[in-house]
N, C-alpha and C. Protein backbone atom coordinates (compact mmCIF):
# COMPACT_ATOMS: atom_id res chain seq x y z
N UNK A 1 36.50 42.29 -79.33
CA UNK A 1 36.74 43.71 -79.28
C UNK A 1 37.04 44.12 -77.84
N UNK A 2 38.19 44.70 -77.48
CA UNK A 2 38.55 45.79 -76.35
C UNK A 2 37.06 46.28 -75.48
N UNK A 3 36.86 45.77 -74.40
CA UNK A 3 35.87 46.18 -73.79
C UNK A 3 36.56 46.96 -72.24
N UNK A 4 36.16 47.99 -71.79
CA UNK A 4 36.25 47.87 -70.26
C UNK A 4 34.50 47.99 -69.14
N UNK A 5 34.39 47.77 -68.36
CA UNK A 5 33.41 47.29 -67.34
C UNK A 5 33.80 48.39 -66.75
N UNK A 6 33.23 49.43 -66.19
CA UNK A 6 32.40 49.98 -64.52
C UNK A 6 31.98 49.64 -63.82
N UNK A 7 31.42 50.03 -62.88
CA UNK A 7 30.39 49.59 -61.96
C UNK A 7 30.02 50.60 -61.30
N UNK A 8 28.44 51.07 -60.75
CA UNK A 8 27.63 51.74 -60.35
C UNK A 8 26.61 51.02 -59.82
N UNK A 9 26.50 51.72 -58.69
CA UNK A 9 24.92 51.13 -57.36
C UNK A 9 23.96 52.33 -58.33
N UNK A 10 22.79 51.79 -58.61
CA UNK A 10 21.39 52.83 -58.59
C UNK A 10 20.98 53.79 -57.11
N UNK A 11 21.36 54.86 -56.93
CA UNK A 11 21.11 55.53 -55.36
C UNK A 11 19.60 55.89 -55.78
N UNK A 12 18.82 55.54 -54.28
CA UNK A 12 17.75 56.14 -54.49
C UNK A 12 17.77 57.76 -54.89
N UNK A 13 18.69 58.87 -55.09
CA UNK A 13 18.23 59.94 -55.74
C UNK A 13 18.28 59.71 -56.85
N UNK A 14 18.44 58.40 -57.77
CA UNK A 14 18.28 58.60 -58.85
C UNK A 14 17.15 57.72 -59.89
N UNK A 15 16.05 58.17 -58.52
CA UNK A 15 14.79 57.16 -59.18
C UNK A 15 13.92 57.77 -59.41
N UNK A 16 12.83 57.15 -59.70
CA UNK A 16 11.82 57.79 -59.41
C UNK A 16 10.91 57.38 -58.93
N UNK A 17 9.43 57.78 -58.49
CA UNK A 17 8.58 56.89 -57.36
C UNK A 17 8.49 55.88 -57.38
N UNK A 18 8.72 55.03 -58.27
CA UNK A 18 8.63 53.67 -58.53
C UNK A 18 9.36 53.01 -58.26
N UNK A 19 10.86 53.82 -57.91
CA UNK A 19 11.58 52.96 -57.98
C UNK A 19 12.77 52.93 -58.96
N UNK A 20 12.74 53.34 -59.91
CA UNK A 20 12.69 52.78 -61.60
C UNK A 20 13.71 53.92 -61.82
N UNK A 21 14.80 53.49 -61.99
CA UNK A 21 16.29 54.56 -62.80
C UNK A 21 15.87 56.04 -63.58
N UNK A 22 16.23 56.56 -62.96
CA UNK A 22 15.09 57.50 -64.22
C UNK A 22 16.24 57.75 -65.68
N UNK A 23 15.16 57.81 -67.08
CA UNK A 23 16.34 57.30 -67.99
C UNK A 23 16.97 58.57 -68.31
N UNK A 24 17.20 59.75 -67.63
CA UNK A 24 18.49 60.37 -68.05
C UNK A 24 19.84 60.24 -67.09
N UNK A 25 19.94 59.35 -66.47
CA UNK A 25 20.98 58.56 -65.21
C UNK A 25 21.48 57.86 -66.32
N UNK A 26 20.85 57.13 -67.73
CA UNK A 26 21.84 56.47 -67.92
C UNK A 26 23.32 57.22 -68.97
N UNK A 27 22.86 58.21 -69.69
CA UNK A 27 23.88 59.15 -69.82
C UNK A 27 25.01 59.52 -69.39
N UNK A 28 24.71 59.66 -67.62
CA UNK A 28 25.94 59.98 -66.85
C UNK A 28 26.63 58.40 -66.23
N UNK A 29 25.88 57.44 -66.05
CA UNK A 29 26.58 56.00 -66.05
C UNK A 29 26.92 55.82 -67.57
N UNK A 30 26.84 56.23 -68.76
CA UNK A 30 27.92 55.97 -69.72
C UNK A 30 28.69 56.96 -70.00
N UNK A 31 29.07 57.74 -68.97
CA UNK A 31 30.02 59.32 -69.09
C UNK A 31 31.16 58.05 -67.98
N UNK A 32 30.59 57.37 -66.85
CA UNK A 32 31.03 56.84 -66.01
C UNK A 32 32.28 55.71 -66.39
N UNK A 33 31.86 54.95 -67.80
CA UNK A 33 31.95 54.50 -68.69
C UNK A 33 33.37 54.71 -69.06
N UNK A 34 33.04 56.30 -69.83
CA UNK A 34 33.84 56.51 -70.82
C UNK A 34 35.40 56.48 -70.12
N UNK A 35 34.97 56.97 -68.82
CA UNK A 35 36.16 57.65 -67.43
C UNK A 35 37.08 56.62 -67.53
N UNK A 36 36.40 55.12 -67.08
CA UNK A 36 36.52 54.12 -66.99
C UNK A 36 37.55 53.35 -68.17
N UNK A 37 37.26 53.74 -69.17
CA UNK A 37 37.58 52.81 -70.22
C UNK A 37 38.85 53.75 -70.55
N UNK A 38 39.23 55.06 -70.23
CA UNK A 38 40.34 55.33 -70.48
C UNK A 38 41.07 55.32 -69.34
N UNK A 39 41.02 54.97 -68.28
CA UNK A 39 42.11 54.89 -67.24
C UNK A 39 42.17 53.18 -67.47
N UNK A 40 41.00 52.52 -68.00
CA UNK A 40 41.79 50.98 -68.40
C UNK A 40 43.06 51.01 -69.12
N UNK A 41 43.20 52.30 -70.08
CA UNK A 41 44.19 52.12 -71.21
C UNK A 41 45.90 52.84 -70.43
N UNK A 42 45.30 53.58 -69.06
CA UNK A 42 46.44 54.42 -68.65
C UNK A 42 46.68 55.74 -68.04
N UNK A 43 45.09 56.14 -69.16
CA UNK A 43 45.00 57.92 -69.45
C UNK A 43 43.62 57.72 -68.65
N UNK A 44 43.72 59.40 -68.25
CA UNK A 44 42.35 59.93 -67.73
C UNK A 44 41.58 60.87 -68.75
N UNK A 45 40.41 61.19 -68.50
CA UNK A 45 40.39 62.42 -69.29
C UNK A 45 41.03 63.83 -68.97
N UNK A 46 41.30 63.75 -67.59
CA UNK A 46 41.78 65.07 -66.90
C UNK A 46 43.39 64.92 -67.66
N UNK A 47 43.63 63.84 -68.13
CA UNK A 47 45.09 63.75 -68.77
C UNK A 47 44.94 64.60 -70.41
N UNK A 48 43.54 64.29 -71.03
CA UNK A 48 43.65 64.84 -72.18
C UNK A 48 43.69 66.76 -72.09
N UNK A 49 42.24 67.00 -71.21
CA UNK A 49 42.15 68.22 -70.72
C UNK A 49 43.64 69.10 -70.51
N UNK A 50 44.54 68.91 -70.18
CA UNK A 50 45.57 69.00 -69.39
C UNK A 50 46.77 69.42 -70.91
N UNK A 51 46.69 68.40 -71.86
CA UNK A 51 47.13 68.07 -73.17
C UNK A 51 46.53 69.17 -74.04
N UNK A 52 45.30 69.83 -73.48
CA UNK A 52 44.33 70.51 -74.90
C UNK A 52 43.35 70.12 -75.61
N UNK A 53 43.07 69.00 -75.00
CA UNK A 53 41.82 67.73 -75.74
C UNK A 53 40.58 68.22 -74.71
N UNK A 54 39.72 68.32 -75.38
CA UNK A 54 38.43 67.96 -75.03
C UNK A 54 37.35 67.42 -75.85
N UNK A 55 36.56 66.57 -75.55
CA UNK A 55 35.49 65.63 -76.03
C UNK A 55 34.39 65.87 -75.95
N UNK A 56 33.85 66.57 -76.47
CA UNK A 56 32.45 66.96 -76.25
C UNK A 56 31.61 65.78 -77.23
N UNK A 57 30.28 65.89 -76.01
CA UNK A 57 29.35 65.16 -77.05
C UNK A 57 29.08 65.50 -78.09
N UNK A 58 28.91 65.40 -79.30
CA UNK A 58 27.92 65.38 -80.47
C UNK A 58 26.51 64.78 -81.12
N UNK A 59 26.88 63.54 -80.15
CA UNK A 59 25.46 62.92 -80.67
C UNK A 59 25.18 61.54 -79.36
N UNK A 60 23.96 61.02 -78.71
CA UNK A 60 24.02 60.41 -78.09
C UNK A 60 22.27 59.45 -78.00
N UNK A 61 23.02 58.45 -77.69
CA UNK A 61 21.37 57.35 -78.00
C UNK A 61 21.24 56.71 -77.16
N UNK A 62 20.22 56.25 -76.98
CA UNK A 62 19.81 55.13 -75.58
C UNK A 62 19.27 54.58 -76.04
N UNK A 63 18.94 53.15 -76.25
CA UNK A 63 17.93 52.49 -75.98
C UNK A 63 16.97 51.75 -74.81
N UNK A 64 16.48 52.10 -74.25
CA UNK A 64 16.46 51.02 -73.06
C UNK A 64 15.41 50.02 -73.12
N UNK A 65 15.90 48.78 -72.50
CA UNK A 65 15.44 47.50 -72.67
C UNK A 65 14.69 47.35 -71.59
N UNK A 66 15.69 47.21 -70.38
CA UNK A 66 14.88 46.64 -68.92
C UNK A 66 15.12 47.99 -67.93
N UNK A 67 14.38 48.06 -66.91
CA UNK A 67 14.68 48.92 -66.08
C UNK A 67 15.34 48.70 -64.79
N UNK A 68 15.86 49.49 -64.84
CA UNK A 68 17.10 49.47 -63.50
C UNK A 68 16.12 49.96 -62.51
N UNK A 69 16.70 49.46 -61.34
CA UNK A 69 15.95 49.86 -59.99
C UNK A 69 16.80 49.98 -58.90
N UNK A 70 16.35 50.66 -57.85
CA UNK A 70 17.16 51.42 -56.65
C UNK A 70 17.71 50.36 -55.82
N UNK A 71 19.22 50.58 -55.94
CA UNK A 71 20.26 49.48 -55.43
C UNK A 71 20.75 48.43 -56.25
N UNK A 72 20.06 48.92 -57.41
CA UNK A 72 20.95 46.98 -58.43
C UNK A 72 22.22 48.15 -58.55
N UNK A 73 23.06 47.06 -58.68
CA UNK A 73 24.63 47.15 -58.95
C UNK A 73 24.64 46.94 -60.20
N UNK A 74 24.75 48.23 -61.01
CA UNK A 74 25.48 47.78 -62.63
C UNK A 74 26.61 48.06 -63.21
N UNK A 75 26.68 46.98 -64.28
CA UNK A 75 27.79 46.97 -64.97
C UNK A 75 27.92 47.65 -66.53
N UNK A 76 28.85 48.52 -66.35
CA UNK A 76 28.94 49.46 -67.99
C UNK A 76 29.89 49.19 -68.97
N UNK A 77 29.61 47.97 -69.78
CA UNK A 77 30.62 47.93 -70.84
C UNK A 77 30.79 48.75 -71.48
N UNK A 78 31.75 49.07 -72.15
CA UNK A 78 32.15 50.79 -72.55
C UNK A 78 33.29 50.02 -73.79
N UNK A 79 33.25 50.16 -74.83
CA UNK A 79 33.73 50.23 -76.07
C UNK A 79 33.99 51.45 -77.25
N UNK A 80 35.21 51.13 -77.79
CA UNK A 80 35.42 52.28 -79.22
C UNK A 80 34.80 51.58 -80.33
N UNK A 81 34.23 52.36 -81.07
CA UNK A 81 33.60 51.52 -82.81
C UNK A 81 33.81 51.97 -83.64
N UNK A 82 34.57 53.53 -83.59
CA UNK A 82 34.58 54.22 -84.38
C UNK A 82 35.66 54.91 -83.71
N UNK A 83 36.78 55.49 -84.81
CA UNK A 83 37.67 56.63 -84.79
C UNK A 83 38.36 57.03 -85.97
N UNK A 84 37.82 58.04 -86.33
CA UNK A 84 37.97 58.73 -87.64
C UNK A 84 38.05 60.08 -87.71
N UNK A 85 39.17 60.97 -88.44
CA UNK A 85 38.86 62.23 -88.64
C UNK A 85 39.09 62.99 -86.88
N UNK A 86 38.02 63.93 -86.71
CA UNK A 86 37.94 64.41 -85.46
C UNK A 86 36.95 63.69 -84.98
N UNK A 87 36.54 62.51 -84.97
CA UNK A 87 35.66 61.82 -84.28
C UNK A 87 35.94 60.53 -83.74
N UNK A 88 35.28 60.12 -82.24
CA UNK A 88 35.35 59.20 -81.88
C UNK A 88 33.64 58.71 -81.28
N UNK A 89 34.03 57.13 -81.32
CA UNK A 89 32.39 57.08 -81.10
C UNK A 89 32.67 55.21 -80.00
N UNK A 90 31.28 55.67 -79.04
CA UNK A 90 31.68 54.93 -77.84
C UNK A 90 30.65 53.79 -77.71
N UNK A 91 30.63 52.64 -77.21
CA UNK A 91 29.11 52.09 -77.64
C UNK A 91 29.17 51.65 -75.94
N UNK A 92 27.88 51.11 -75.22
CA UNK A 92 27.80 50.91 -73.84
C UNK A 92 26.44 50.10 -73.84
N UNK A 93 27.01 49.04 -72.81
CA UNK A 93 25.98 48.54 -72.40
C UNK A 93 25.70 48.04 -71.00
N UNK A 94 24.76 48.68 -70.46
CA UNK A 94 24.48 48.77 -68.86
C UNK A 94 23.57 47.15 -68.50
N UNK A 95 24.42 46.67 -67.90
CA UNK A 95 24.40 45.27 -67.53
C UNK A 95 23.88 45.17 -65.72
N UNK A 96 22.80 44.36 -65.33
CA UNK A 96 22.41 44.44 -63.98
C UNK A 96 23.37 43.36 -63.72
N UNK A 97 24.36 43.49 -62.78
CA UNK A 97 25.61 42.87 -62.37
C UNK A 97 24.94 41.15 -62.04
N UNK A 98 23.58 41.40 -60.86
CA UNK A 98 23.39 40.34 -60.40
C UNK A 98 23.11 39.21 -61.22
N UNK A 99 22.67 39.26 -62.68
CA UNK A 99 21.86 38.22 -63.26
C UNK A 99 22.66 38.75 -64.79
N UNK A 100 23.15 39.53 -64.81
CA UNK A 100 23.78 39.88 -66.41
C UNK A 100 22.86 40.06 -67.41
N UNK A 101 21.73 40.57 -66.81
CA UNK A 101 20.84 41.14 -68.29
C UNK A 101 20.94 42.60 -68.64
N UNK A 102 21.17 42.79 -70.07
CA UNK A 102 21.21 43.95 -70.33
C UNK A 102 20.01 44.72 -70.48
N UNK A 103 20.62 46.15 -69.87
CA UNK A 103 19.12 47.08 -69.00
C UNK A 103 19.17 47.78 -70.37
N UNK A 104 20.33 48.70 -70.76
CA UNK A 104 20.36 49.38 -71.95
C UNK A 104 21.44 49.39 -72.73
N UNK A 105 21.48 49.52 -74.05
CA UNK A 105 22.17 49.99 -74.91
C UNK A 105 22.36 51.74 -75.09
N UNK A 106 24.00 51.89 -75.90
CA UNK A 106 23.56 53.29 -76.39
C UNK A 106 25.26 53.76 -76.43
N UNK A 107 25.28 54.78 -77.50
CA UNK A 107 26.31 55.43 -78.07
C UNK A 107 26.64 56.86 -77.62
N UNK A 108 27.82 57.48 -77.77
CA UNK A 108 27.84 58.38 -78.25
C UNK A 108 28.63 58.38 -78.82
N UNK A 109 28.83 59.92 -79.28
CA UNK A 109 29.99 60.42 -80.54
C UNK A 109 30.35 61.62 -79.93
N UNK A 110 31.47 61.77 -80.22
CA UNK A 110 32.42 62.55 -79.45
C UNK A 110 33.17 63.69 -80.37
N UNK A 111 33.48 64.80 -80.56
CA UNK A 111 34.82 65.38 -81.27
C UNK A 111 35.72 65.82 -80.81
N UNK A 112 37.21 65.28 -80.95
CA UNK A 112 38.37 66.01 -81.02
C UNK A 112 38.16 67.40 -81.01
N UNK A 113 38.51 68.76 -80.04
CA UNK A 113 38.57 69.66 -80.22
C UNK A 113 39.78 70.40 -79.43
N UNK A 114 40.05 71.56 -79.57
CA UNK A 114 41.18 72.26 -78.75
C UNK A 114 40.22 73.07 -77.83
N UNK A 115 41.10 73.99 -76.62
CA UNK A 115 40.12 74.65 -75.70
C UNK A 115 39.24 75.35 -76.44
N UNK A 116 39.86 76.34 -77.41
CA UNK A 116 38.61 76.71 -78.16
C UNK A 116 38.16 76.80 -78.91
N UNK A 117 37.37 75.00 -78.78
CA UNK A 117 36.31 74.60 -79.25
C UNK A 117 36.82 74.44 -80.82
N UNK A 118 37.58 74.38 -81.03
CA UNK A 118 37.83 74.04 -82.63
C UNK A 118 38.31 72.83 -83.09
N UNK A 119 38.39 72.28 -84.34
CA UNK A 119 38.59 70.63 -83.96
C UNK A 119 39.98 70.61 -84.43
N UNK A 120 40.29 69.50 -83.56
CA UNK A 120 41.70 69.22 -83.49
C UNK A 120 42.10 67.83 -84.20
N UNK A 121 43.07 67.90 -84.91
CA UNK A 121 43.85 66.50 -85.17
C UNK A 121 44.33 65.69 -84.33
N UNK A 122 43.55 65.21 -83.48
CA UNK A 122 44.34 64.47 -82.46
C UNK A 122 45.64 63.22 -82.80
N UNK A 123 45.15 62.98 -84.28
CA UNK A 123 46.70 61.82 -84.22
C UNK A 123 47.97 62.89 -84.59
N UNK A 124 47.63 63.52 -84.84
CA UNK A 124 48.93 64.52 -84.88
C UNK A 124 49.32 65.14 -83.47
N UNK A 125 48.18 65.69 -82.64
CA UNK A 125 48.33 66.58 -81.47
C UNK A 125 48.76 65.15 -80.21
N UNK A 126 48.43 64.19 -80.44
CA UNK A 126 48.29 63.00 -79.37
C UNK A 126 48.66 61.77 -79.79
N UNK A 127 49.83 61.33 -81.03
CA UNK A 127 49.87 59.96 -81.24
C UNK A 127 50.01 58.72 -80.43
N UNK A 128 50.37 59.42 -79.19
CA UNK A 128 50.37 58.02 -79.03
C UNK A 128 48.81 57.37 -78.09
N UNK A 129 48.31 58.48 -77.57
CA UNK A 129 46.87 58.04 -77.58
C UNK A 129 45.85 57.33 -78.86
N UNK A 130 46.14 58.28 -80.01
CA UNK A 130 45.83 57.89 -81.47
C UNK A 130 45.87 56.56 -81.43
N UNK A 131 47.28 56.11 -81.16
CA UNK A 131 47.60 54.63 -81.56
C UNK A 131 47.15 53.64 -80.76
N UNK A 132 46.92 54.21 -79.30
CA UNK A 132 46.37 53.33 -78.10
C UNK A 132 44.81 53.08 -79.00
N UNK A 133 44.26 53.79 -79.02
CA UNK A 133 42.91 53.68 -79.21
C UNK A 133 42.50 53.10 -81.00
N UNK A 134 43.51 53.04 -82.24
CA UNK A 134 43.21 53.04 -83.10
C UNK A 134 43.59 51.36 -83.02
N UNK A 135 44.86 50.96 -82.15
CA UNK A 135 44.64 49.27 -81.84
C UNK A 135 43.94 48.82 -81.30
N UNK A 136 43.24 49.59 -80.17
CA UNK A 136 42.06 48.53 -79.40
C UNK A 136 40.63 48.43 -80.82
N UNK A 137 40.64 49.64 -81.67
CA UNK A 137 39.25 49.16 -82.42
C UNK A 137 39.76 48.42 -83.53
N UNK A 138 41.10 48.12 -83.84
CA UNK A 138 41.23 47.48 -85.27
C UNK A 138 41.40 45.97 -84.98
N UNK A 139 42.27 45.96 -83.89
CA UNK A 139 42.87 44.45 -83.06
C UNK A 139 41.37 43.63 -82.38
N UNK A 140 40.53 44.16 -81.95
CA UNK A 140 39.77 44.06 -81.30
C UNK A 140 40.10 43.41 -79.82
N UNK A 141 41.20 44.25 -79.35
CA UNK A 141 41.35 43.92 -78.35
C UNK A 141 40.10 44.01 -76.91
């Protein structure tokens, strides 16, 4: 399956006394993700914005496994698993670069909408994004 990789340093403002990632950082390292995985394909999101697309969250999960700590270098696999309807759905997994163990898992889900806020057909409003993204999850590129 179509993967793209990030990368992010842990800054110490984003710890906590311990040390220790604090776990709503990993949210915005899989927003980091998402950035990521569409300028792999070409597009930005400021390209969809621009088009009339916006992606708002709908639903979002973490699991976390290991804890990240101040200065590991990680890695954010960022994947599609889902695209259906007005929905798209993203899966991520935050990898400590140095040793490749995965810190966390976790999804979100996204909707197709227009500026306001209403949902949009994106394979109609955007085919050929549609099609970029409906081959990377079927091909498993």
């Amino acid at each position: 399956m179509y993967k793209s990789e990030a990368f992010v340093r842990v800054r110490y403002e984003e710890t906590d006394q311990m040390g220790v990632g604090y776990n709503g950082n990993y949210f915005t390292w899989f927003e980091v993700g998402r950035n990521e995985f569409f300028r792999s394909l070409g597009y930005t999101y400021k390209d969809l914005e621009i088009s009339g697309v916006i992606l708002p969250v709908i639903e979002a999960n973490c699991k976390y496994i290991h804890a990240a700590k101040y200065d590991d270098e990680l890695g954010i696999e960022t994947r599609i698993t889902m695209l259906k309807g007005v929905r798209l759905k993203f899966e991520y997994n935050v990898i400590r670069k140095a040793d490749r163990v995965i810190l966390a898992k976790g999804f979100t889900i996204h909707a197709f909408v227009s500026r306001d806020l209403k949902p949009l057909n994106f394979k109609k409003a955007n085919p050929e994004i549609w099609n970029l993204l409906n081959d990377k999850l079927e091909k498993g590129e």
